[in-house]
C-alpha atoms as a PDB file:
ATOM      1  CA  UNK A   1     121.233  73.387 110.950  1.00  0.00           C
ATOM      2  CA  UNK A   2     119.876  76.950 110.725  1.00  0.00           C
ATOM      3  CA  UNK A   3     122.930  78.093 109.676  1.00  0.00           C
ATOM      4  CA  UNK A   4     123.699  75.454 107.051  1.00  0.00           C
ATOM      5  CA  UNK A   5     119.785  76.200 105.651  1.00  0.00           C
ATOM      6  CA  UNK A   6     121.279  80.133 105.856  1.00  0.00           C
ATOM      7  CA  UNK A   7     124.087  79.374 103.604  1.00  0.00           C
ATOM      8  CA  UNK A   8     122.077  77.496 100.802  1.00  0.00           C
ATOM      9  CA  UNK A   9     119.335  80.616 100.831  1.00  0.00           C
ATOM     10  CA  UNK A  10     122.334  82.970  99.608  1.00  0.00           C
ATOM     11  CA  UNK A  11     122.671  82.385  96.049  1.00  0.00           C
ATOM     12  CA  UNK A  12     118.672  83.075  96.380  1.00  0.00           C
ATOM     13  CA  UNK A  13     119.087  85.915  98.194  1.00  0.00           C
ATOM     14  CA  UNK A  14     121.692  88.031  95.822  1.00  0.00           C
ATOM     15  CA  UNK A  15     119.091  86.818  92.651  1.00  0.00           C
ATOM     16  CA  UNK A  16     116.281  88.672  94.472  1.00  0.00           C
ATOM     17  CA  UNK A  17     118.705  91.862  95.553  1.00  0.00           C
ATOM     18  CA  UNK A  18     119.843  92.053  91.248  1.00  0.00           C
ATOM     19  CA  UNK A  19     116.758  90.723  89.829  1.00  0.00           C
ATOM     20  CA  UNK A  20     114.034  92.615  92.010  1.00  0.00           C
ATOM     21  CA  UNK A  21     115.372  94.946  94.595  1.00  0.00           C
ATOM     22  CA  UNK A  22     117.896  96.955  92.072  1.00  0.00           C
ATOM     23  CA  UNK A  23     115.752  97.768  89.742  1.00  0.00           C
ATOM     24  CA  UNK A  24     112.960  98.397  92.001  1.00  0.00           C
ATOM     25  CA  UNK A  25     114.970 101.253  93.319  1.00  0.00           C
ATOM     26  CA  UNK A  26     116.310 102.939  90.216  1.00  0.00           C
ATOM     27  CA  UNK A  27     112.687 102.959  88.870  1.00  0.00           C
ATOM     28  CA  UNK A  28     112.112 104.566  91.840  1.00  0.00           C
ATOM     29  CA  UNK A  29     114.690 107.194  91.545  1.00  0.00           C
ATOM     30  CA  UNK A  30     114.367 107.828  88.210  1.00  0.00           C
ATOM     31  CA  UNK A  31     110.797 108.907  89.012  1.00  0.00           C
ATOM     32  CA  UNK A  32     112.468 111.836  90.455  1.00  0.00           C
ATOM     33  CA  UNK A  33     115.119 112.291  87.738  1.00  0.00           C
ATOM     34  CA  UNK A  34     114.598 114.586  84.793  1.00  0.00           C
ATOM     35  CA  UNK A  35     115.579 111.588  82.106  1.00  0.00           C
ATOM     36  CA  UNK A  36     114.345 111.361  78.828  1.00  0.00           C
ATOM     37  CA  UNK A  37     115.629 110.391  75.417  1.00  0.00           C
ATOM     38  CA  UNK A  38     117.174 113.705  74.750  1.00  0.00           C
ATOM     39  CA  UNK A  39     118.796 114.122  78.451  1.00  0.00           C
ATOM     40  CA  UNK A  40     122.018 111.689  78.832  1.00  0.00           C
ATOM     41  CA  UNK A  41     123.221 110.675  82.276  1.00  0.00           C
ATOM     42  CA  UNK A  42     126.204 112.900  82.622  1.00  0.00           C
ATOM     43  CA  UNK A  43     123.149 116.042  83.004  1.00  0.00           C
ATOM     44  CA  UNK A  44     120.691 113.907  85.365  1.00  0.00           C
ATOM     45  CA  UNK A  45     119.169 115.982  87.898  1.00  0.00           C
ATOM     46  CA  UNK A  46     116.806 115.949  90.707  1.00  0.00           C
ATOM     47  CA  UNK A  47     113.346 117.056  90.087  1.00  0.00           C
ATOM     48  CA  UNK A  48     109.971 117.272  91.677  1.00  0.00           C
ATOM     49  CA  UNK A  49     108.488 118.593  88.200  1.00  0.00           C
ATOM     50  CA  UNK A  50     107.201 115.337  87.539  1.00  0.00           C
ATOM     51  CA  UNK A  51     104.569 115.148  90.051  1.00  0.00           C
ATOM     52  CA  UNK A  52     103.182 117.944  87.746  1.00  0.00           C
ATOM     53  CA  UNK A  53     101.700 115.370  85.379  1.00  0.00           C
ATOM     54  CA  UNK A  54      99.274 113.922  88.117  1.00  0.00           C
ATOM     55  CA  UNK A  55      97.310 116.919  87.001  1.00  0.00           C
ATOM     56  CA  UNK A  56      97.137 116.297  83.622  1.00  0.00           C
ATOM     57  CA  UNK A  57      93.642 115.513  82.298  1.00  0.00           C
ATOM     58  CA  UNK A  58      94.604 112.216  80.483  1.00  0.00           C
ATOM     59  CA  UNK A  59      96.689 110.857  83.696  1.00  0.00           C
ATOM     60  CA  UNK A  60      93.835 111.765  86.035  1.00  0.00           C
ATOM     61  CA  UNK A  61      91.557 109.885  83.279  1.00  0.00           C
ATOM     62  CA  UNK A  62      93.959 106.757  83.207  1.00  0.00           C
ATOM     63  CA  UNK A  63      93.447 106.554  86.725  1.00  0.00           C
ATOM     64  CA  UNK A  64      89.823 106.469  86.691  1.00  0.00           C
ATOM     65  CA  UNK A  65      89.203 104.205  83.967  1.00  0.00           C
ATOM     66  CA  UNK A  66      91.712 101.551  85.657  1.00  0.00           C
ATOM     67  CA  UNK A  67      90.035 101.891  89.195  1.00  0.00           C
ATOM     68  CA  UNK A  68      86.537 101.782  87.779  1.00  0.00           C
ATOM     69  CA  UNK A  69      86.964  98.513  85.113  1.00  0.00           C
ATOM     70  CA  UNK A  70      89.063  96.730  88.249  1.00  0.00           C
ATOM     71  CA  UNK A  71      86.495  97.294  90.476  1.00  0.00           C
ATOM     72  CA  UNK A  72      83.901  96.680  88.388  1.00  0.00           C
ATOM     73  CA  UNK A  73      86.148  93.039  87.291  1.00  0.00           C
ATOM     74  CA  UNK A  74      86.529  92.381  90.826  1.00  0.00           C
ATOM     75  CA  UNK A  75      82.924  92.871  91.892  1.00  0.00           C
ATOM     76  CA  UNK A  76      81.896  89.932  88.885  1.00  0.00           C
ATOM     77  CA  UNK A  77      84.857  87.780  90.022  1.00  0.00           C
ATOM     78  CA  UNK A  78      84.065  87.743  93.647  1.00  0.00           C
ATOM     79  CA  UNK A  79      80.337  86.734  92.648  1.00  0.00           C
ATOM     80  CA  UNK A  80      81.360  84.447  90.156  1.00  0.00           C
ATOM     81  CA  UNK A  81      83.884  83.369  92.337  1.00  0.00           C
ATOM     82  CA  UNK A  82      82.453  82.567  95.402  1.00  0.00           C
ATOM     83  CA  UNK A  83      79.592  81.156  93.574  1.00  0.00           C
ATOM     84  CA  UNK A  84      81.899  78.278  91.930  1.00  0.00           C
ATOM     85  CA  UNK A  85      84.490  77.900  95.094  1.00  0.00           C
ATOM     86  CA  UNK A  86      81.218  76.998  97.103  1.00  0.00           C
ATOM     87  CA  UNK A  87      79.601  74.288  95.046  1.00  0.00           C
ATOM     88  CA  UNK A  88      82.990  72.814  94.224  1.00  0.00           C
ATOM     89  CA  UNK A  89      82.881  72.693  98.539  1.00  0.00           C
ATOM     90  CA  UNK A  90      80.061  71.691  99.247  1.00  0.00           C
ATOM     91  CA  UNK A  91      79.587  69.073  95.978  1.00  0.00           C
ATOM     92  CA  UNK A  92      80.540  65.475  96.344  1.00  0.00           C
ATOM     93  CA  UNK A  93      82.780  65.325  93.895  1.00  0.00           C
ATOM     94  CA  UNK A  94      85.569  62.279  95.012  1.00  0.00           C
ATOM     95  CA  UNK A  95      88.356  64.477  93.073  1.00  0.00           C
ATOM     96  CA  UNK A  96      88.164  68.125  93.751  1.00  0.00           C
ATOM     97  CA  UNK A  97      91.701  68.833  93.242  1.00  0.00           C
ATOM     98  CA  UNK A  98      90.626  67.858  89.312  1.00  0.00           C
ATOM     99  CA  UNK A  99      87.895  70.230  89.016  1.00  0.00           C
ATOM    100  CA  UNK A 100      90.586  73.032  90.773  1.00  0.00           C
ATOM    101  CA  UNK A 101      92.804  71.657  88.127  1.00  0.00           C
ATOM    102  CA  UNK A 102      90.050  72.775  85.181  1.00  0.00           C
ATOM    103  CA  UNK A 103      89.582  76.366  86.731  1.00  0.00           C
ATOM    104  CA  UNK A 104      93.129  77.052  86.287  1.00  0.00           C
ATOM    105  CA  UNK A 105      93.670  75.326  82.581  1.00  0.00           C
ATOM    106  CA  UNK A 106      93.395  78.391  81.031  1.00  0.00           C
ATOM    107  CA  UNK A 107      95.552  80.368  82.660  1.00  0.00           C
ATOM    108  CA  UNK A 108      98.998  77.958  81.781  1.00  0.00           C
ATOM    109  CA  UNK A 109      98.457  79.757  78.128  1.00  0.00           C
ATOM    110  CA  UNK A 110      99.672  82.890  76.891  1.00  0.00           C
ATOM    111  CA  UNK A 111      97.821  85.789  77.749  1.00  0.00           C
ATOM    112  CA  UNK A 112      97.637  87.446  74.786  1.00  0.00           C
ATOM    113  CA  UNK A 113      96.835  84.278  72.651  1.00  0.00           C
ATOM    114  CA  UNK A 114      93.577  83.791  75.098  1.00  0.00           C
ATOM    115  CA  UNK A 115      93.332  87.547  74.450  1.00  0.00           C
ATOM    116  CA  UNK A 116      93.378  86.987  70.646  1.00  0.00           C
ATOM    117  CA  UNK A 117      91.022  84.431  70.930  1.00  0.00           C
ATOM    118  CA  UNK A 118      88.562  86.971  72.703  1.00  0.00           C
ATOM    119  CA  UNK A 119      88.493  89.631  70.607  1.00  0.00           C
ATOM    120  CA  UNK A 120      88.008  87.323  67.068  1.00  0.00           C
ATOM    121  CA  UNK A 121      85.137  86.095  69.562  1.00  0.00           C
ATOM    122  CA  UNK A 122      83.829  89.265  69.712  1.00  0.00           C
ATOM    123  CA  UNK A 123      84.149  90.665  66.850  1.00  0.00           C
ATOM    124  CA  UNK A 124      81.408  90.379  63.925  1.00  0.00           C
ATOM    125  CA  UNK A 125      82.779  87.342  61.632  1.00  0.00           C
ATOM    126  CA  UNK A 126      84.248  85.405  64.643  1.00  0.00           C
ATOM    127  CA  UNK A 127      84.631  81.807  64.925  1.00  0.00           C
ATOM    128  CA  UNK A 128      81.715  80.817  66.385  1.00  0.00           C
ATOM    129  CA  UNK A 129      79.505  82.127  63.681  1.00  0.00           C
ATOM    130  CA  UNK A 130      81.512  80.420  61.112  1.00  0.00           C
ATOM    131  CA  UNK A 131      81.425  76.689  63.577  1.00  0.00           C
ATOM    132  CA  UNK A 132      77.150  77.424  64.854  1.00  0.00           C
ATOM    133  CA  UNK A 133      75.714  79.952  62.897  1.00  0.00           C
ATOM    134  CA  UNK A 134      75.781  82.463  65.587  1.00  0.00           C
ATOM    135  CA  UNK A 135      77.431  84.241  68.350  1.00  0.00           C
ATOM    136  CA  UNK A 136      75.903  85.985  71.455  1.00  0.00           C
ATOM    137  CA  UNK A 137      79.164  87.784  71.745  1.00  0.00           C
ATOM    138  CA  UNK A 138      79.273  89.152  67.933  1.00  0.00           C
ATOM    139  CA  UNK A 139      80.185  92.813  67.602  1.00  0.00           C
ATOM    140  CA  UNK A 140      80.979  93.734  70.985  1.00  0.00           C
ATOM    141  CA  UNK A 141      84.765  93.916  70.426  1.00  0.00           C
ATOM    142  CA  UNK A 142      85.776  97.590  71.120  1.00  0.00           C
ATOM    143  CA  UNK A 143      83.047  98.212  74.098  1.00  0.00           C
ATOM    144  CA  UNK A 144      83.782  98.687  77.621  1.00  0.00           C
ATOM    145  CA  UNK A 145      81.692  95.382  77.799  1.00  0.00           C
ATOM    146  CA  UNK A 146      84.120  93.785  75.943  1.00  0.00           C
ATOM    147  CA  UNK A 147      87.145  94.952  78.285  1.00  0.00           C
ATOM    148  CA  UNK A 148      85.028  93.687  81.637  1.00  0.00           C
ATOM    149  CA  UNK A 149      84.517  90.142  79.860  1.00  0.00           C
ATOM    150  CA  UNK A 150      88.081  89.930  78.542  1.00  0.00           C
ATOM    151  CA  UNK A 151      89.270  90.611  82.532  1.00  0.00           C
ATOM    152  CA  UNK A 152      86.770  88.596  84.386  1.00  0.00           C
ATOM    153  CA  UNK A 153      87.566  85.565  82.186  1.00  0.00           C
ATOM    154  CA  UNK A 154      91.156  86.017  82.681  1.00  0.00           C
ATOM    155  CA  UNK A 155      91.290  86.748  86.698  1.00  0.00           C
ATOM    156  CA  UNK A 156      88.301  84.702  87.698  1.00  0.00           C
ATOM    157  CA  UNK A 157      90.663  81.760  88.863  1.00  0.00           C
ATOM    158  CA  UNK A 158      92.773  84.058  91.022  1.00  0.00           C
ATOM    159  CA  UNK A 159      89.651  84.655  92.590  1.00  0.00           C
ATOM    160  CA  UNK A 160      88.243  81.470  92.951  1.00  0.00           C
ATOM    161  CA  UNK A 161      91.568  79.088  94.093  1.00  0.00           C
ATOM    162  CA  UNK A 162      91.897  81.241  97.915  1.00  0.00           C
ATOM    163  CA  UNK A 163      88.186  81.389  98.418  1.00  0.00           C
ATOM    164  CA  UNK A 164      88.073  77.641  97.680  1.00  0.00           C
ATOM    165  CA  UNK A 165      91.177  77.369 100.005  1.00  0.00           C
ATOM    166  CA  UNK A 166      89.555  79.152 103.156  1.00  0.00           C
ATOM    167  CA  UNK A 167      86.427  76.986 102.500  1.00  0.00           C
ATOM    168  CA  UNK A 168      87.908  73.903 102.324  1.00  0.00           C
ATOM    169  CA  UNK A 169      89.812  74.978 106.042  1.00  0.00           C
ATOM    170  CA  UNK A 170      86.435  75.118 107.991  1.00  0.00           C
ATOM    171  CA  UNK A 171      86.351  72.672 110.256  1.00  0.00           C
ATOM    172  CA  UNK A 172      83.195  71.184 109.378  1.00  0.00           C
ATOM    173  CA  UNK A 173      82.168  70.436 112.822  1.00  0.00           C
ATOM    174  CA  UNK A 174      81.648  73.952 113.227  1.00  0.00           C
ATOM    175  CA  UNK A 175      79.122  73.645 110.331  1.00  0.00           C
ATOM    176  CA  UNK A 176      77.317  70.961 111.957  1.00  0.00           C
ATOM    177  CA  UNK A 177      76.917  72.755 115.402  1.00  0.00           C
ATOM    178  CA  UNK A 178      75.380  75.406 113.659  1.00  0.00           C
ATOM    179  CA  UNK A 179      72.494  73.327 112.282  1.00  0.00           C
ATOM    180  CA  UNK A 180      72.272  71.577 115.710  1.00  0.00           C
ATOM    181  CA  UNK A 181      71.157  74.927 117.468  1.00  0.00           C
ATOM    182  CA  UNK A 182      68.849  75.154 114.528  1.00  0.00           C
ATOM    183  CA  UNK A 183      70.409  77.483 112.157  1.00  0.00           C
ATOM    184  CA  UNK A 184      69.012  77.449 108.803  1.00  0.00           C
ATOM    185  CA  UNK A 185      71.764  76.599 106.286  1.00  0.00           C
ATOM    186  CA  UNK A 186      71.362  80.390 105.071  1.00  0.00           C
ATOM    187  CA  UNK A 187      71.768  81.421 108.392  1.00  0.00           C
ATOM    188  CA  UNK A 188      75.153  78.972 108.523  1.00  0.00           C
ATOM    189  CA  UNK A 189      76.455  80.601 105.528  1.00  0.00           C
ATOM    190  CA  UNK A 190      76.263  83.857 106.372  1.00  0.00           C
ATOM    191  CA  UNK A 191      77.333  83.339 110.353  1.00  0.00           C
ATOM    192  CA  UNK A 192      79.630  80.583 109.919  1.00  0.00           C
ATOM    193  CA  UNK A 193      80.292  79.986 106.478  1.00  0.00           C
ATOM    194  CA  UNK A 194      81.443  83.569 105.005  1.00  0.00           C
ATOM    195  CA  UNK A 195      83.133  84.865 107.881  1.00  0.00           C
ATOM    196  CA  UNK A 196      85.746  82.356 108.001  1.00  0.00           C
ATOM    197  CA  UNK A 197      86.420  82.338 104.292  1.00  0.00           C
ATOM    198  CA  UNK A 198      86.646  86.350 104.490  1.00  0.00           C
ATOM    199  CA  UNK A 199      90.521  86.178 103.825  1.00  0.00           C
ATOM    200  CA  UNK A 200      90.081  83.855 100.948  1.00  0.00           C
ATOM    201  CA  UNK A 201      87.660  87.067  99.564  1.00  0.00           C
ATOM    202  CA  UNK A 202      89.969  89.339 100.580  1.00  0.00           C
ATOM    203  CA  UNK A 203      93.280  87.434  99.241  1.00  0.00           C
ATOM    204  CA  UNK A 204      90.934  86.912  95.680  1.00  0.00           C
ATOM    205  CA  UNK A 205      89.641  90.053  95.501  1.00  0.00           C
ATOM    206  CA  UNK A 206      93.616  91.932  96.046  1.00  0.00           C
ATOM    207  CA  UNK A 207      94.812  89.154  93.205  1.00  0.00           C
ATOM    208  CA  UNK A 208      92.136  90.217  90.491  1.00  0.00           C
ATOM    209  CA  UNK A 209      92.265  93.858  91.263  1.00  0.00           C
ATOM    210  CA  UNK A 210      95.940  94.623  91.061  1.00  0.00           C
ATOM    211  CA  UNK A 211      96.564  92.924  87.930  1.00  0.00           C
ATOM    212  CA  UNK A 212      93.409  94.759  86.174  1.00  0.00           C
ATOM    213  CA  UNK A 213      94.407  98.118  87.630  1.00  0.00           C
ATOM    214  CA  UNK A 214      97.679  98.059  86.417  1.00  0.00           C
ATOM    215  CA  UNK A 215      97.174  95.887  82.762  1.00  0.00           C
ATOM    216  CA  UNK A 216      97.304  97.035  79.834  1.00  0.00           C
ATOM    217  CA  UNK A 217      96.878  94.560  76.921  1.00  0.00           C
ATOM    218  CA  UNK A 218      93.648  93.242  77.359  1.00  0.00           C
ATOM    219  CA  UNK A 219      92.217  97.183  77.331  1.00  0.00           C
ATOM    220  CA  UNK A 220      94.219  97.814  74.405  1.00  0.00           C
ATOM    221  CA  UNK A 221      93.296  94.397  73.010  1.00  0.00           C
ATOM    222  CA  UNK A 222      89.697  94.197  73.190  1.00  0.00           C
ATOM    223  CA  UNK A 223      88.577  98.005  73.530  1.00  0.00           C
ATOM    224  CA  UNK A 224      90.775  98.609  70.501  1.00  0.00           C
ATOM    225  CA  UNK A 225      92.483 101.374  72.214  1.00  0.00           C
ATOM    226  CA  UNK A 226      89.467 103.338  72.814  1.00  0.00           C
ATOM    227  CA  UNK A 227      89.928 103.013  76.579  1.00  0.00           C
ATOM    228  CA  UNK A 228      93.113 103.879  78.551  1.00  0.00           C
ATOM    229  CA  UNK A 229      94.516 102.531  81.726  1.00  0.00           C
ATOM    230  CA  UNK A 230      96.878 104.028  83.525  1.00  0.00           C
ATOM    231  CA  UNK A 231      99.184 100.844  82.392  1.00  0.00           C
ATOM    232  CA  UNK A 232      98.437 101.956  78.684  1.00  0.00           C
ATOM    233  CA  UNK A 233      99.799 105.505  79.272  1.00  0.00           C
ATOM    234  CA  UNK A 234     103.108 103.724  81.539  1.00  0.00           C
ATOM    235  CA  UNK A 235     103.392 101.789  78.280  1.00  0.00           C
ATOM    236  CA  UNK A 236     103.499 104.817  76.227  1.00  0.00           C
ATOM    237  CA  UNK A 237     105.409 106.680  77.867  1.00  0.00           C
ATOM    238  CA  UNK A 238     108.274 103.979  78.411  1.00  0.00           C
ATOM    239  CA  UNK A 239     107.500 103.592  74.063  1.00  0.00           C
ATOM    240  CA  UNK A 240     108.287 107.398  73.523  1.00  0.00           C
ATOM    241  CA  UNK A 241     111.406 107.392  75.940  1.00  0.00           C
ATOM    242  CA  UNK A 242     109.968 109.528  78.364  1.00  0.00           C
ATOM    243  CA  UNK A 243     111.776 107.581  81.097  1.00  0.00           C
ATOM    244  CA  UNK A 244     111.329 109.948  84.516  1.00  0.00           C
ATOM    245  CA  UNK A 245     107.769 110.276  84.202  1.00  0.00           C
ATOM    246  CA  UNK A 246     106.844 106.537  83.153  1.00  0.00           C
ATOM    247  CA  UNK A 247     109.185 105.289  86.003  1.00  0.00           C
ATOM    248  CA  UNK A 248     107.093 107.946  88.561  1.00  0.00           C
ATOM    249  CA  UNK A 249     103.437 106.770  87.241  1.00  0.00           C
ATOM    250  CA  UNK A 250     105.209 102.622  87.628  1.00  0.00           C
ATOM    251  CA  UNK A 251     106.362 104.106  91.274  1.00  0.00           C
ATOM    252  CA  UNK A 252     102.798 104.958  92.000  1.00  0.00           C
ATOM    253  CA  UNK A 253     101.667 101.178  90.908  1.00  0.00           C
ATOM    254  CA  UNK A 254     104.609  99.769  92.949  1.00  0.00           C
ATOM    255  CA  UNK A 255     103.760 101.357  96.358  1.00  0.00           C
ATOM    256  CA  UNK A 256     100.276 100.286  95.764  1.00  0.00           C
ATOM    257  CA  UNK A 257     100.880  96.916  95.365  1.00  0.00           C
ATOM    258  CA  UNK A 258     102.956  97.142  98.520  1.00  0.00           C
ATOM    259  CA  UNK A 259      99.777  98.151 100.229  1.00  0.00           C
ATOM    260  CA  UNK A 260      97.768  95.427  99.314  1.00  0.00           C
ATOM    261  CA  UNK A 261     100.759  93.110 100.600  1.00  0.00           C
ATOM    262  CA  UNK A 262     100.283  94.840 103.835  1.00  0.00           C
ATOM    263  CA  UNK A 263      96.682  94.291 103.861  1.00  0.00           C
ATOM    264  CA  UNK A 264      97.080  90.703 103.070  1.00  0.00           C
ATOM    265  CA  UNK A 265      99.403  90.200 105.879  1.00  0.00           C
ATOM    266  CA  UNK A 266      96.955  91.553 107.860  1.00  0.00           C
ATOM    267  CA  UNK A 267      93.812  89.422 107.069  1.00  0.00           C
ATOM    268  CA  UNK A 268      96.243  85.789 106.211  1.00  0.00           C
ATOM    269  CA  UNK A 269      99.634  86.245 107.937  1.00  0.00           C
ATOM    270  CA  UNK A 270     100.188  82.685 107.661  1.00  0.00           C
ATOM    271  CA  UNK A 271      99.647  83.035 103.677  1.00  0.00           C
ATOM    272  CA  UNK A 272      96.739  80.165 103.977  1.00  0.00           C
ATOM    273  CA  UNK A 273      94.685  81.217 101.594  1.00  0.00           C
ATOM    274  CA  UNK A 274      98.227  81.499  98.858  1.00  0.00           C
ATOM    275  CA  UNK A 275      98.388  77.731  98.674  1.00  0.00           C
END
């Protein structure tokens, strides 16, 4: 039977080798390639040189500015987050799945349309002030304010779907032994409660940070280019043909992501808190 299961997992199998494994190597390799729009492949050589641009001012900038907003976005979305993933738990609501289904509504349309929609949000003569009158968000298109909104609103339901996950995976007689010895319901939470949905926080918090360390249109979008990620400068250098060293700074993105799979293995091998 295992065999016959083997055999149907093939066709699967060479996809993921062509589609995903291929390229990941070449971009790999041609981190470490001197290509670029004026170098053909018949004069590709091996290089080191590029690691020279991890110096560069603007690179080391990039860096900072996506760390920084990501951990800022991911800070909001796990208080945000948590917040909503616990009342949804603990309310007695007869169709939760419904209210999971509204948190994740907005992500089934296009990015950059929601993205769109932001920024004309935020921008002086936006929507709202044409529909109410007013806007509380007028103006602050172009601001580093503007940026965190844009992200938390987008990644806040990667962060709240595995917190609500490991909640709803307590067994709740654990809850209720808790109050018997005559723990407060804080006390609960914060013995019982939040422990156990740790790898919900941590499989939330991995979700929302990757994607907003490595994005690039909504900082382009709604900071109106004023800020740069590090996916901004991949973008631009991949735009200006300057394949070696945007390949090298995707590399860099790649092995972190493979990090964070590691450390989600680690805290939800049995990918719980991914359903």
């Amino acid at each position: 039977m295992n065999s016959t299961y083997a055999k149907l997992a093939n066709p699967y199998r060479i996809w993921l080798y062509v589609l995903v494994f291929i390229p990941m190597i070449a971009l790999v390799a041609l981190g470490f390639t001197n290509l670029t729009s004026s170098i053909s492949f018949n004069s590709l050589s091996f290089t080191l040189e590029n690691f020279d641009m991890f110096g560069e001012k603007s690179i080391l900038v990039g860096f900072r500015n996506s760390f920084t907003f990501a951990s800022i976005t991911t800070l909001v979305a796990f208080v945000i987050g948590y917040l909503t993933a616990y009342l949804v738990y603990r309310s007695n609501f007869n169709n939760k799945f419904g209210i999971m289904t509204l948190v994740i509504l907005p992500m089934w349309s296009n990015l950059i349309l929601r993205i769109d929609a932001l920024a004309n949000i935020m921008s002086e003569n936006n929507i709202l002030t044409s529909l109410i009158g007013f806007s509380p968000f007028s103006n602050i298109n172009g601001t580093p304010l503007a940026v965190i909104i844009g992200m938390v609103f987008t990644y806040v339901p990667f962060m709240i779907l595995p917190i609500y996950t490991a909640l709803e995976k307590i067994d709740n007689s654990l809850i209720e032994a808790s109050a018997d010895l005559g723990k407060t319901p804080f006390q609960t939470f914060l013995h019982v409660v939040f422990p156990l949905s740790l790898k919900g926080v941590v499989t939330g918090s991995i979700m929302v940070f990757l994607p907003t360390f490595s994005g690039f249109a909504i900082p382009k979008i709604l900071s109106k280019g004023r800020i740069v990620f590090i996916g901004n400068i991949i973008e631009t250098k991949f735009n200006y043909t300057i394949f070696n060293d945007g390949a090298l700074l995707a590399s860099t993105i790649l092995f972190l992501i493979f990090g964070a799979i590691v450390l989600l293995r680690r805290f939800d091998k049995e990918g719980e808190t991914l359903l």
